[in-house]
Protein backbone atom coordinates (compact mmCIF):
# COMPACT_ATOMS: atom_id res chain seq x y z
CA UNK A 1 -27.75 29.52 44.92
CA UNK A 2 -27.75 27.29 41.36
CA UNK A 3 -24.88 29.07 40.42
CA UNK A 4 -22.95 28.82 43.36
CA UNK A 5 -23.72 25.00 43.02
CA UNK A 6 -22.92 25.03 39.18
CA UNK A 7 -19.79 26.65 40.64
CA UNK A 8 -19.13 23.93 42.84
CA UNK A 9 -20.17 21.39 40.27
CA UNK A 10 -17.76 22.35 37.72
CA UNK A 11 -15.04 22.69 40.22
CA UNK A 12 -15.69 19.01 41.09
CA UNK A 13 -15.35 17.87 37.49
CA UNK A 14 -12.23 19.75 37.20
CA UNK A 15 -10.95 18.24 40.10
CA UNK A 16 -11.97 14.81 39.12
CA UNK A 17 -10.19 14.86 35.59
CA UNK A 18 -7.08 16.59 37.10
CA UNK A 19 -7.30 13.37 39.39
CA UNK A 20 -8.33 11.44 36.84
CA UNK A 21 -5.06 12.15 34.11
CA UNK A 22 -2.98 12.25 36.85
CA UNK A 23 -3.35 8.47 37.57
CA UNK A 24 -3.35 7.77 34.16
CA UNK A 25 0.33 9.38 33.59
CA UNK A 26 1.21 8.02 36.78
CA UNK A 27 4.46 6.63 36.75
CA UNK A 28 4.04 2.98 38.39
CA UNK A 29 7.92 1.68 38.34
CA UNK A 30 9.59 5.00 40.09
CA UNK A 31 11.99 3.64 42.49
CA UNK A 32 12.16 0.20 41.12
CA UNK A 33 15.44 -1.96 40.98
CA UNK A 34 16.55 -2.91 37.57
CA UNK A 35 19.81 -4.87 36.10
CA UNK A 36 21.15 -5.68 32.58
CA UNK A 37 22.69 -9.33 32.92
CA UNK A 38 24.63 -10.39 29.62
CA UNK A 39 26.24 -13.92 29.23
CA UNK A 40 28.88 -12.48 26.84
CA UNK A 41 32.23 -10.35 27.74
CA UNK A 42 31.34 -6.71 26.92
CA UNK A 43 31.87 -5.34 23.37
CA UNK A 44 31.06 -1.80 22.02
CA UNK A 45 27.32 -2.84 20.81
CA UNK A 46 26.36 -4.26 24.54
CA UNK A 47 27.86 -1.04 26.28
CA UNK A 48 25.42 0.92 24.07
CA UNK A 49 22.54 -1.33 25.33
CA UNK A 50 23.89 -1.33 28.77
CA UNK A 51 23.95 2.75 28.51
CA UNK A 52 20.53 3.28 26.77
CA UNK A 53 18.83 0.56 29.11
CA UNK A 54 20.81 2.45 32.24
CA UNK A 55 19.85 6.16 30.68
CA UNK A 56 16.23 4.73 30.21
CA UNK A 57 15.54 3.28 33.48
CA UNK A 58 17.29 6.38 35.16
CA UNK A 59 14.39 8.64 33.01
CA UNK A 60 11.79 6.23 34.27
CA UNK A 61 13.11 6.42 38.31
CA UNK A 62 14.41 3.24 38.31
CA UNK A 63 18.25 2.29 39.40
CA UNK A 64 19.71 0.53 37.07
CA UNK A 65 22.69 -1.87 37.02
CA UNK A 66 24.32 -4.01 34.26
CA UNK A 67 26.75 -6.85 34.41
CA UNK A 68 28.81 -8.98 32.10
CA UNK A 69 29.64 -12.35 32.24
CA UNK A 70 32.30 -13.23 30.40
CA UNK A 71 31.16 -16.21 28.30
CA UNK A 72 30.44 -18.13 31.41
CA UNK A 73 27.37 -20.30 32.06
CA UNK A 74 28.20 -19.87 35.54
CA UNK A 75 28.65 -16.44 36.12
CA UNK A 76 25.86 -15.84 34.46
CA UNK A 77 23.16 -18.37 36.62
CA UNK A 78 25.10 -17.19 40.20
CA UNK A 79 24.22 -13.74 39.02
CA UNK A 80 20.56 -13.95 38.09
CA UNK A 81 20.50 -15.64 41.45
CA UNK A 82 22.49 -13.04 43.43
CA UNK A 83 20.32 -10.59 42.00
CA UNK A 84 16.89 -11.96 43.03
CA UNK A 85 18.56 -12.60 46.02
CA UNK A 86 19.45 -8.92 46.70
CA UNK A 87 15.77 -8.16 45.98
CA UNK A 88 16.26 -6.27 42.78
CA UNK A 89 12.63 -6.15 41.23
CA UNK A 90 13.39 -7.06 37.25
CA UNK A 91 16.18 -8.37 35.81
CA UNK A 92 16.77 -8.13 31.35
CA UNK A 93 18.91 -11.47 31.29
CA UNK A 94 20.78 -12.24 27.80
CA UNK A 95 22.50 -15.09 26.03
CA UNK A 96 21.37 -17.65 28.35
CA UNK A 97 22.30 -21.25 26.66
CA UNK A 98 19.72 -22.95 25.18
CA UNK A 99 20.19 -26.38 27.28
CA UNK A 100 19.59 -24.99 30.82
CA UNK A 101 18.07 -21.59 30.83
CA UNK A 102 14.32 -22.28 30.25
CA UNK A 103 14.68 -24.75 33.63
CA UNK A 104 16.37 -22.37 35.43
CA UNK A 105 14.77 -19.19 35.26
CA UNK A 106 11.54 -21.32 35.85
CA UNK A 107 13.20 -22.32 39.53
CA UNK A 108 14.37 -18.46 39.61
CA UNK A 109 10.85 -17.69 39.23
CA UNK A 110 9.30 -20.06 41.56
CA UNK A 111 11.60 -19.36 44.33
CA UNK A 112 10.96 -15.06 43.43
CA UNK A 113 7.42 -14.83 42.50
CA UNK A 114 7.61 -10.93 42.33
CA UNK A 115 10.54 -11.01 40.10
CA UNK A 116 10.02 -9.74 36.36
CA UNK A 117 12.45 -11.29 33.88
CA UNK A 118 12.72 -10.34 29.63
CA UNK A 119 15.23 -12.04 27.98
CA UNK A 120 17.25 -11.50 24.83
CA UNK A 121 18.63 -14.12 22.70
CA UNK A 122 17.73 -16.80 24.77
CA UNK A 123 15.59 -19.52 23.58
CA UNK A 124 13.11 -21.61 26.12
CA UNK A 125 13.39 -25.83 25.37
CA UNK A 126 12.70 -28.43 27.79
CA UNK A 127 15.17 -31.51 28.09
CA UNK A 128 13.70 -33.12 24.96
CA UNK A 129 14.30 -29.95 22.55
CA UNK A 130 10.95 -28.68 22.45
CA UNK A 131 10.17 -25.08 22.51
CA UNK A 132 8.53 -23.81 25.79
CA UNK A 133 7.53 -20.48 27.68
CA UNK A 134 7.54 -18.43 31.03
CA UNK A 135 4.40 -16.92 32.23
CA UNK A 136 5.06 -13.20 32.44
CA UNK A 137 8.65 -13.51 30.55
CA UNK A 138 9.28 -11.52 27.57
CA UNK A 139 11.98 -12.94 25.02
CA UNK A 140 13.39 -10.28 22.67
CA UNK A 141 15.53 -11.39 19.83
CA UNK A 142 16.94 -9.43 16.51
CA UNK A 143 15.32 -10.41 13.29
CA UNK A 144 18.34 -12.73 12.87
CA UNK A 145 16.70 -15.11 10.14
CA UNK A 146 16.32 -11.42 8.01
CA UNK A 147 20.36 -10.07 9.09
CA UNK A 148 21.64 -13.31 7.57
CA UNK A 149 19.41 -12.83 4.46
CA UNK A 150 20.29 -9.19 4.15
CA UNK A 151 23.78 -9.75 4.15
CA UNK A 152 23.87 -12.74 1.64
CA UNK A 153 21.59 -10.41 -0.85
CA UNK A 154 24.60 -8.04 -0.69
CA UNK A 155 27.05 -10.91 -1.87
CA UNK A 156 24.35 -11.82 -4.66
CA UNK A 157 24.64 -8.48 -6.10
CA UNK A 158 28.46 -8.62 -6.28
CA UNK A 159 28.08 -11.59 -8.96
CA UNK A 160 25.13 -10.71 -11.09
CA UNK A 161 26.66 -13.03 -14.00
CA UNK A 162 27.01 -16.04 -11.34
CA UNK A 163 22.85 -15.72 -10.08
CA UNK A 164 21.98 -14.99 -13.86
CA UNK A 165 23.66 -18.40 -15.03
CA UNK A 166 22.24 -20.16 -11.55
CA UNK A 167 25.60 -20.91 -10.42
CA UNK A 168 26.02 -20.49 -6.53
CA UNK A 169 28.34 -18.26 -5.29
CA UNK A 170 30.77 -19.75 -2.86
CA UNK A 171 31.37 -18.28 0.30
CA UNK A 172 33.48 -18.98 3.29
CA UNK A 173 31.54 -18.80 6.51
CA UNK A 174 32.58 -17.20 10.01
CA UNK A 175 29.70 -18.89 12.40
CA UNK A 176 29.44 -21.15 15.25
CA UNK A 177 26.46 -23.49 15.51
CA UNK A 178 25.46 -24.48 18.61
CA UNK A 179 27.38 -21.53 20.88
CA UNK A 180 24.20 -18.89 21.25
CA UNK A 181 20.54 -18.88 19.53
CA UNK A 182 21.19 -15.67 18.18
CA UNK A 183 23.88 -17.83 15.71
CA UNK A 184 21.59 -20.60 15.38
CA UNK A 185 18.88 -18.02 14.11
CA UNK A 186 20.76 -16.31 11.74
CA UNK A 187 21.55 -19.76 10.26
CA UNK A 188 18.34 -20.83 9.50
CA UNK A 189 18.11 -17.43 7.43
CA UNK A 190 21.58 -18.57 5.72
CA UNK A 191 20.94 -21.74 5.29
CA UNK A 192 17.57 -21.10 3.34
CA UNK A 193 20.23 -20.07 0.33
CA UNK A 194 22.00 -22.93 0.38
CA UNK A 195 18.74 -24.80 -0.09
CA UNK A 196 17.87 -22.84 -3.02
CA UNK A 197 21.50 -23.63 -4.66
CA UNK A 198 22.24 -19.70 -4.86
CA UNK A 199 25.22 -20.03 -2.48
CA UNK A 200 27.71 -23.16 -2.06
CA UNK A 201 29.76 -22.75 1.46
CA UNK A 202 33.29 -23.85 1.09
CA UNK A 203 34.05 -24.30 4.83
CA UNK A 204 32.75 -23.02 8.41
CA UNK A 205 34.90 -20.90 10.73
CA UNK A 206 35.07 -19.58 13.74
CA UNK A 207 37.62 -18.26 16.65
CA UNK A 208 39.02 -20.98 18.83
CA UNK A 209 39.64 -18.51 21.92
CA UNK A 210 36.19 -16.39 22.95
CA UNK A 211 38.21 -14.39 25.84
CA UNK A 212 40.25 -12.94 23.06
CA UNK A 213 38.30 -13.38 19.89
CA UNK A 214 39.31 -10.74 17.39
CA UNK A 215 42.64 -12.21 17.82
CA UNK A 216 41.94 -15.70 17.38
CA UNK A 217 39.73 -15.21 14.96
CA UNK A 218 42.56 -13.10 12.75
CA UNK A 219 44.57 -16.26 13.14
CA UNK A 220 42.26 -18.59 12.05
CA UNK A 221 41.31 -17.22 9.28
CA UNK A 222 44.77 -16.54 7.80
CA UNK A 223 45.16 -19.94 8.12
CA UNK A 224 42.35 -20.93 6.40
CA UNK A 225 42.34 -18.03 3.70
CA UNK A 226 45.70 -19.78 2.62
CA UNK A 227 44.84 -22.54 1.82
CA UNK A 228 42.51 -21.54 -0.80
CA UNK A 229 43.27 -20.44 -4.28
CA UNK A 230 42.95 -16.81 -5.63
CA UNK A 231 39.09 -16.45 -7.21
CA UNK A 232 37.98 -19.31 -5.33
CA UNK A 233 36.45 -17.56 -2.41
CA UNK A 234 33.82 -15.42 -3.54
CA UNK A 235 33.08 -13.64 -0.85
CA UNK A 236 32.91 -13.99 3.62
CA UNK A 237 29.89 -13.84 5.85
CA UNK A 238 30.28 -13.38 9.31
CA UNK A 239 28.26 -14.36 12.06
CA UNK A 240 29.21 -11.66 14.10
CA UNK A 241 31.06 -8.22 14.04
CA UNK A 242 33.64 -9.16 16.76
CA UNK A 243 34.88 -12.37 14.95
CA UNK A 244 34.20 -9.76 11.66
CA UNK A 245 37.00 -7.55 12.90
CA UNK A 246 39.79 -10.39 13.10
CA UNK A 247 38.57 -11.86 9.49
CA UNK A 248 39.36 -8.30 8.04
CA UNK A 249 42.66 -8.08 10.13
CA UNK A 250 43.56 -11.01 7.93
CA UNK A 251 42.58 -10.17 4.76
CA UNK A 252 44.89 -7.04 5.18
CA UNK A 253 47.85 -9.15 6.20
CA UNK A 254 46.93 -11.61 3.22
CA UNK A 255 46.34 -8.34 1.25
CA UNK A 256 43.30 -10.04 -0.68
CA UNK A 257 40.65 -8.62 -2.00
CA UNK A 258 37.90 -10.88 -1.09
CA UNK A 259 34.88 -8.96 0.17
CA UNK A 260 32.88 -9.43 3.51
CA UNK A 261 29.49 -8.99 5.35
CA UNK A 262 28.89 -9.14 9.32
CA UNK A 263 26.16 -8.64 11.36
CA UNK A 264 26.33 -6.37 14.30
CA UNK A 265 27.97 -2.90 14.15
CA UNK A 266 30.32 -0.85 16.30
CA UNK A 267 32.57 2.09 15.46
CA UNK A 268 35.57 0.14 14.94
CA UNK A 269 33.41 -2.06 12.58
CA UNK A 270 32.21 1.51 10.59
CA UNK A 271 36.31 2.54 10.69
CA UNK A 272 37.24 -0.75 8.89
CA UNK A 273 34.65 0.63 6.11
CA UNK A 274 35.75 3.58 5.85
CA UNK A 275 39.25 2.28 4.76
CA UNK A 276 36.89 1.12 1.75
CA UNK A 277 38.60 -2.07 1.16
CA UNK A 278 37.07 -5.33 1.89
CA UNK A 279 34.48 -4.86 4.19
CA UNK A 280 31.03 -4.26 2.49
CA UNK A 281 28.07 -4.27 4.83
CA UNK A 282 26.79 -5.10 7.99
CA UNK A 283 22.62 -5.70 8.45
CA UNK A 284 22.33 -4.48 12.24
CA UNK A 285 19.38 -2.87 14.68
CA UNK A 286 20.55 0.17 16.53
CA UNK A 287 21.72 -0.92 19.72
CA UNK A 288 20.41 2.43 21.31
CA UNK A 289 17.67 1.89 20.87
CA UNK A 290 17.37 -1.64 21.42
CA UNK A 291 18.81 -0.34 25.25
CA UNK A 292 15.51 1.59 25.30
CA UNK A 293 13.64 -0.88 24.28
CA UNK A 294 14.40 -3.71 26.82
CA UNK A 295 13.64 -1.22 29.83
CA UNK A 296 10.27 -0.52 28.22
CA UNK A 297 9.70 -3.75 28.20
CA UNK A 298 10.39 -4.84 31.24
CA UNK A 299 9.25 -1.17 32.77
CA UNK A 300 5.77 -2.19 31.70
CA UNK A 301 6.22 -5.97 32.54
CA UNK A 302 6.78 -4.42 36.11
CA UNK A 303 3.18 -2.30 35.89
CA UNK A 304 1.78 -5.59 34.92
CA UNK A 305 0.71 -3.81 31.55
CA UNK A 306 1.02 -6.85 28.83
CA UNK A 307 -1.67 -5.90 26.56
CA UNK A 308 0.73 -2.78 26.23
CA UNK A 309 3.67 -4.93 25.54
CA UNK A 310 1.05 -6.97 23.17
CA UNK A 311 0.61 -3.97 20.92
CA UNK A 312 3.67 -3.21 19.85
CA UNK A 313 4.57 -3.83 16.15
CA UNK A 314 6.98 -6.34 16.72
CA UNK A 315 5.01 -8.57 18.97
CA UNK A 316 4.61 -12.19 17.71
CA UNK A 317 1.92 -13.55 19.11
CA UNK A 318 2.31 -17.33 17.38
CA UNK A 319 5.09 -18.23 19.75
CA UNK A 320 4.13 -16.68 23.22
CA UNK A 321 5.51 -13.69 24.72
CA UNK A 322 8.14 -12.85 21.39
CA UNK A 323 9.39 -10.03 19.83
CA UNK A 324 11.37 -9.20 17.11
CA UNK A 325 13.51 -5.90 16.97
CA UNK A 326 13.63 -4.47 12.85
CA UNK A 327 16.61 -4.91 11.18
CA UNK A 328 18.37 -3.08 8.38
CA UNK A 329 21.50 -2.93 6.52
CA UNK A 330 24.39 -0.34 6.19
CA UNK A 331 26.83 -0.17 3.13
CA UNK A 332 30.35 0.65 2.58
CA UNK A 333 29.30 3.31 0.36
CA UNK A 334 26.55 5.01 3.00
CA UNK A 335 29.92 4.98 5.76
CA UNK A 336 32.14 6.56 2.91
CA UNK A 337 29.57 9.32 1.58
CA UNK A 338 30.20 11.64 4.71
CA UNK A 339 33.14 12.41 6.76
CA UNK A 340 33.44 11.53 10.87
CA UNK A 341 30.74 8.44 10.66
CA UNK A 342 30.22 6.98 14.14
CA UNK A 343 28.10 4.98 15.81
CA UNK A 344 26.45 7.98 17.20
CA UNK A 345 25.33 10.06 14.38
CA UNK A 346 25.06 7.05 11.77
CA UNK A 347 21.79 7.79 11.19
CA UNK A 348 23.10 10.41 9.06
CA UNK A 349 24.25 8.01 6.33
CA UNK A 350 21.71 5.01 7.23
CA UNK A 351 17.93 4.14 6.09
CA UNK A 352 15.08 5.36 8.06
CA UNK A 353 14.48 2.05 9.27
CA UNK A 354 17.31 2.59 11.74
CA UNK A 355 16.23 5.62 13.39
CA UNK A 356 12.40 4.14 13.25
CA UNK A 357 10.85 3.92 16.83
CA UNK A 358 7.43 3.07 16.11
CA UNK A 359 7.88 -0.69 16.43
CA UNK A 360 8.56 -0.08 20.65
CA UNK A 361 5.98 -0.54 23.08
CA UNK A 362 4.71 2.34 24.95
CA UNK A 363 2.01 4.01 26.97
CA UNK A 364 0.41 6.94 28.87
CA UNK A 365 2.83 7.11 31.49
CA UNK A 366 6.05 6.14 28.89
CA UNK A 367 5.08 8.50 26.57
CA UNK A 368 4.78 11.40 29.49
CA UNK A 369 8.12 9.92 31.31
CA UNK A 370 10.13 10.06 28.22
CA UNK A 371 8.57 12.59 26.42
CA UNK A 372 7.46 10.00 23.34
């Protein structure tokens, strides 16, 4: 009889811990209703987000969808809108302007109170500028203060006699103040050089046309280029890699040799490189995994699992629910030192730091989902 029961009593336990790690691997957002919803017309870095965040969700259960907006304020609210509408359960909004989207996602939420929302690059201020939060909203941004700084490190090291006399080193600058936070951001990292009287900036630029903006940003620059003397540009830093691609059109047509940075990369971005003329660097995060990243993030915003999303490395807890993806840089000379460099096997030729993963959020269930 007492080992029949110790039989008994050990199948119980067994049974109980089978139970037991099952619920804890459980996945909790199988079947849920996801979308990618980006302000901006689609370039080669958000259709790797949209793919990772798609392939992610997909790995998870989830159905995911992703739409682009095409630079319009517009599109982008009667989206979120149709979305909640259409009873989709969490929506990764980006690019949101800085004027209107803290109000309205707060009505979005009050009207869906079910709805989970993460953001990227899109800041939260109230009508009088101040900075503000969403219960239960996640904003995800680039460490943009740190791909400005990067980038204008690269330029310093071009002109070692210029920073060892203290003279500034003057470059021409490809931004646009006031159009998205992400810009704004990477400013304040810029501008922090300017203060310090390392760099002088000879004149702001940026494409007049954002519908075709490789284009107009070709033109404007080759209008701008000319009017400046040979030796009196030091060097260009771009805001971003799109408007990047039309500043180096230029400086082929111009045929000058004055070197540039961007931030953001794409394959077109690592062919231009390649050519191993003017452009030098670009200080980027890897936008696959960045894809992967805003699904976790909202996948466990959906399980309700915040102290999750609270222990990841990038977590800021001084301003709310913020996090910061890693950044790095990649060099002309890392493209040129192997053959067939893409976007999909630069880690090959890159730092660590861009193939690093331990910075995401994760647990039980993500790690058993998706196998990390």
């Amino acid at each position: 009889m007492r080992k029949i029961m110790t039989f008994f009593l050990a199948a119980a336990l067994m049974l109980t811990c089978a139970v037991g790690c099952s619920q804890e691997a459980k996945n909790p957002v199988e079947g849920k209703r996801i979308a990618y919803i980006m302000y901006m017309s689609s370039s080669a870095i958000f259709e790797m987000w949209s793919a990772s965040f798609t392939q992610t969700a997909e790995a998870l259960g989830m159905q995911a969808d992703t739409f682009f907006c095409d630079d319009s304020d517009e599109q982008w609210r009667n989206t979120i809108l149709q979305c909640a509408e259409e009873g989709y359960d969490g929506l990764l909004v980006s690019h949101g302007g800085v004027d209107y989207a803290w109000e309205f996602l707060k009505g979005v939420l009050e009207e869906y109170p079910d709805l989970k929302i993460a953001t990227f690059d899109t800041s939260f201020q109230d009508e009088n500028g101040a900075t503000q939060t969403l219960d239960g909203v996640v904003q995800l941004f680039q460490q943009d203060a740190g791909l400005a700084s990067v980038l204008i490190e690269e330029i310093l090291e071009m002109y070692p006699e210029k920073v060892e006399k203290g003279e500034p080193v003057n470059i021409l600058q490809v931004q646009e103040e006031g159009y998205i936070i992400a810009f704004d951001r990477r400013q304040e990292g810029y501008a922090l050089y300017e203060t310090e009287g390392k760099i002088k900036t000879l004149q702001q630029i940026a494409p007049k046309d954002h519908l075709d903006p490789v284009s107009s940003m070709q033109q404007v620059a080759q209008e701008i280029i000319s009017l400046y003397e040979e030796g009196q540009i030091d060097a260009i830093w771009c805001c971003y890699d799109v408007y990047a691609q039309g500043v180096y059109q230029a400086l082929k047509e111009l045929d000058s040799e004055i070197p540039m940075v961007s931030v953001d990369i794409c394959d077109e971005d690592i062919r231009c490189m390649a050519e191993g003329k003017n452009w030098k660097a670009c200080a980027t995060t890897n936008w696959t995994l960045n894809g992967e990243f805003a699904c976790r993030v909202l996948a466990l915003e959906l399980a309700e699992q915040y102290e999750d999303i609270q222990a990841a490395s990038c977590y800021e807890e001084s301003v709310g629910m913020w996090m910061e993806i890693p950044s790095v840089v990649v060099t002309q000379e890392q493209i040129m030192s192997k053959e067939d460099i893409t976007i999909q096997n630069l880690s090959e030729v890159a730092d660590e730091a861009y193939s690093d993963k331990s910075w995401m959020p994760s647990c039980d269930w993500l790690e058993s989902t998706l196998g990390e």
